[in-house]
Protein backbone atom coordinates (compact mmCIF):
# COMPACT_ATOMS: atom_id res chain seq x y z
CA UNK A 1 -1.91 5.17 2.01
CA UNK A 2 -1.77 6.92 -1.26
CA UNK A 3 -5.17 5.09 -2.68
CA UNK A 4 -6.87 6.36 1.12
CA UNK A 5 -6.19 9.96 0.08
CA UNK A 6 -7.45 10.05 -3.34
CA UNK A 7 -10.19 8.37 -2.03
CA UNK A 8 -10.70 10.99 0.76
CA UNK A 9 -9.70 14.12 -1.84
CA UNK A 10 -12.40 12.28 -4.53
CA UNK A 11 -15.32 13.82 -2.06
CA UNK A 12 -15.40 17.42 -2.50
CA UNK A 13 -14.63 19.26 0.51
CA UNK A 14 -18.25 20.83 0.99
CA UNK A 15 -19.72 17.51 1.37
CA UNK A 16 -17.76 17.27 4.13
CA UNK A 17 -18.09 20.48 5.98
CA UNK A 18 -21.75 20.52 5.32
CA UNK A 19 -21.57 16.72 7.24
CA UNK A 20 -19.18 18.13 9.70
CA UNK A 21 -21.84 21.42 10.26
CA UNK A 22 -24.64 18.95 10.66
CA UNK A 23 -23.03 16.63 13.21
CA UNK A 24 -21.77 19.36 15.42
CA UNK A 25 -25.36 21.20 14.99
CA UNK A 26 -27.23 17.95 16.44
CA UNK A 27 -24.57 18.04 19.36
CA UNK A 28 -25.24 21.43 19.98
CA UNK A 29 -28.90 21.00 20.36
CA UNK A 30 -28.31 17.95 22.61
CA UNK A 31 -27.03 20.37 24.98
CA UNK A 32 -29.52 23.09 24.46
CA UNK A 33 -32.52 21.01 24.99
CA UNK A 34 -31.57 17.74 26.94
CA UNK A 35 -31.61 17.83 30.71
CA UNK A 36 -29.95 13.81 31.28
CA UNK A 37 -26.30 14.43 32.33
CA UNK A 38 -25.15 11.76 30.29
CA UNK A 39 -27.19 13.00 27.43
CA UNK A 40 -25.13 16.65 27.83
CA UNK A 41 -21.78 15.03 27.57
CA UNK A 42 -22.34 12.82 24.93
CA UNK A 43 -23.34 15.57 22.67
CA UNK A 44 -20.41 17.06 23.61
CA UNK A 45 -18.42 14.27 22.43
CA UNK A 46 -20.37 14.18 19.56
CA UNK A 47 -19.50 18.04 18.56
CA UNK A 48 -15.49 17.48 19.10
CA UNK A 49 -15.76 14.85 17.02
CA UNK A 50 -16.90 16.63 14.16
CA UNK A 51 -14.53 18.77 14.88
CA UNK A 52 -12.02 16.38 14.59
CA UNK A 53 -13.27 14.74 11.37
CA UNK A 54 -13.24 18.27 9.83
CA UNK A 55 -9.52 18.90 10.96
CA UNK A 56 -8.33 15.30 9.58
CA UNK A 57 -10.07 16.25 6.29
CA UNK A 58 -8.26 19.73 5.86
CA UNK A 59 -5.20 17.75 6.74
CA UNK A 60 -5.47 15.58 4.01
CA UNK A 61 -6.77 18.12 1.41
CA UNK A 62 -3.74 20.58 2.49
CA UNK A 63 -1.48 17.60 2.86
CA UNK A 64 -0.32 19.00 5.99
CA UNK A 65 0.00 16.60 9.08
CA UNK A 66 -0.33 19.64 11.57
CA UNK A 67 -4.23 18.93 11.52
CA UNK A 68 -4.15 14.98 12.48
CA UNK A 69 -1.68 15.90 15.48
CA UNK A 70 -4.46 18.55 16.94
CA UNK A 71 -6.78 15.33 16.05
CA UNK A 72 -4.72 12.98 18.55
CA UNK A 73 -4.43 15.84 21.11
CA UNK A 74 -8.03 16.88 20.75
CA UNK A 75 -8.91 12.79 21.07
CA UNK A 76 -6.41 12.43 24.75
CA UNK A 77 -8.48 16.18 26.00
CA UNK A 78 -12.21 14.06 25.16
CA UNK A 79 -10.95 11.03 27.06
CA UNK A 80 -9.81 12.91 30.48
CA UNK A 81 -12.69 14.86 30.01
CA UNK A 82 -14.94 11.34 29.76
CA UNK A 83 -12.70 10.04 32.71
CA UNK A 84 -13.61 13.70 35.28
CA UNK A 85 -17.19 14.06 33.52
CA UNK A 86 -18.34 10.44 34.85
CA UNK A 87 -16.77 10.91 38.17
CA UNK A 88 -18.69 14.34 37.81
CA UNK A 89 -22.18 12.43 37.75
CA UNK A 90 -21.90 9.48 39.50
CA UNK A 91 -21.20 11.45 42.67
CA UNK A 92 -24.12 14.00 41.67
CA UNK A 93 -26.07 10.47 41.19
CA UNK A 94 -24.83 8.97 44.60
CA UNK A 95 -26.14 12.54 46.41
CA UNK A 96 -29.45 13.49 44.62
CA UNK A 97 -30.14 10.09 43.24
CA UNK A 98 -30.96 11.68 39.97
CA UNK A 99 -29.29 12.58 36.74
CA UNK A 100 -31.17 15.61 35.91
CA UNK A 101 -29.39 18.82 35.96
CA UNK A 102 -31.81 20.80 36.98
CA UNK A 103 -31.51 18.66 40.49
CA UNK A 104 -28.52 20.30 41.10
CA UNK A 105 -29.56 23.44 42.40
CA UNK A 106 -30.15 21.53 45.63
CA UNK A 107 -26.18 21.17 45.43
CA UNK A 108 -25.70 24.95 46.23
CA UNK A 109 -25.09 27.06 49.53
């Protein structure tokens, strides 16, 4: 365990938040410009895990174990959110037969 965190503390920590900034940049523009469902929430699964890389990083450079607990807790939120999300769209998909969002205007009043 000891050889894994010099290994991890060997990178400097910019490389890391500069990865961490790029990751959760492309998820954010998967949202922004995508209009595929699917597309949406995997780009949102791809921003909390850059999140979560950049917390288990700061945890091992601070050698605090506070920042791999919001890790697990941030990991259980991203896999009920998976679970309601897919429910989510495969009833939009079962009632407009489409997984484009901007279909669901048809869904209001």
């Amino acid at each position: 365990m000891e050889t894994l965190t010099q290994n991890i503390q060997s990178i400097p920590l910019n490389h890391y938040i500069i990865l961490c900034s790029v990751i959760f940049s492309i998820g954010v523009m998967g949202v922004l410009i995508r209009r595929n469902a699917i597309v949406i929430f995997m780009s949102v699964e791809l921003m909390l895990n850059s999140v979560n890389l950049l917390l288990a990083v700061f945890s091992v450079y601070h050698n605090d174990p506070m920042g791999q607990v919001f890790v697990f807790f941030i990991m259980a939120l991203a896999a009920a959110e998976v679970a309601i999300g897919l429910a989510i769209i495969v009833m939009v998909y079962r009632n407009t037969n489409s997984l484009d969002i901007n279909v669901l205007n048809r869904l209001k009043w």
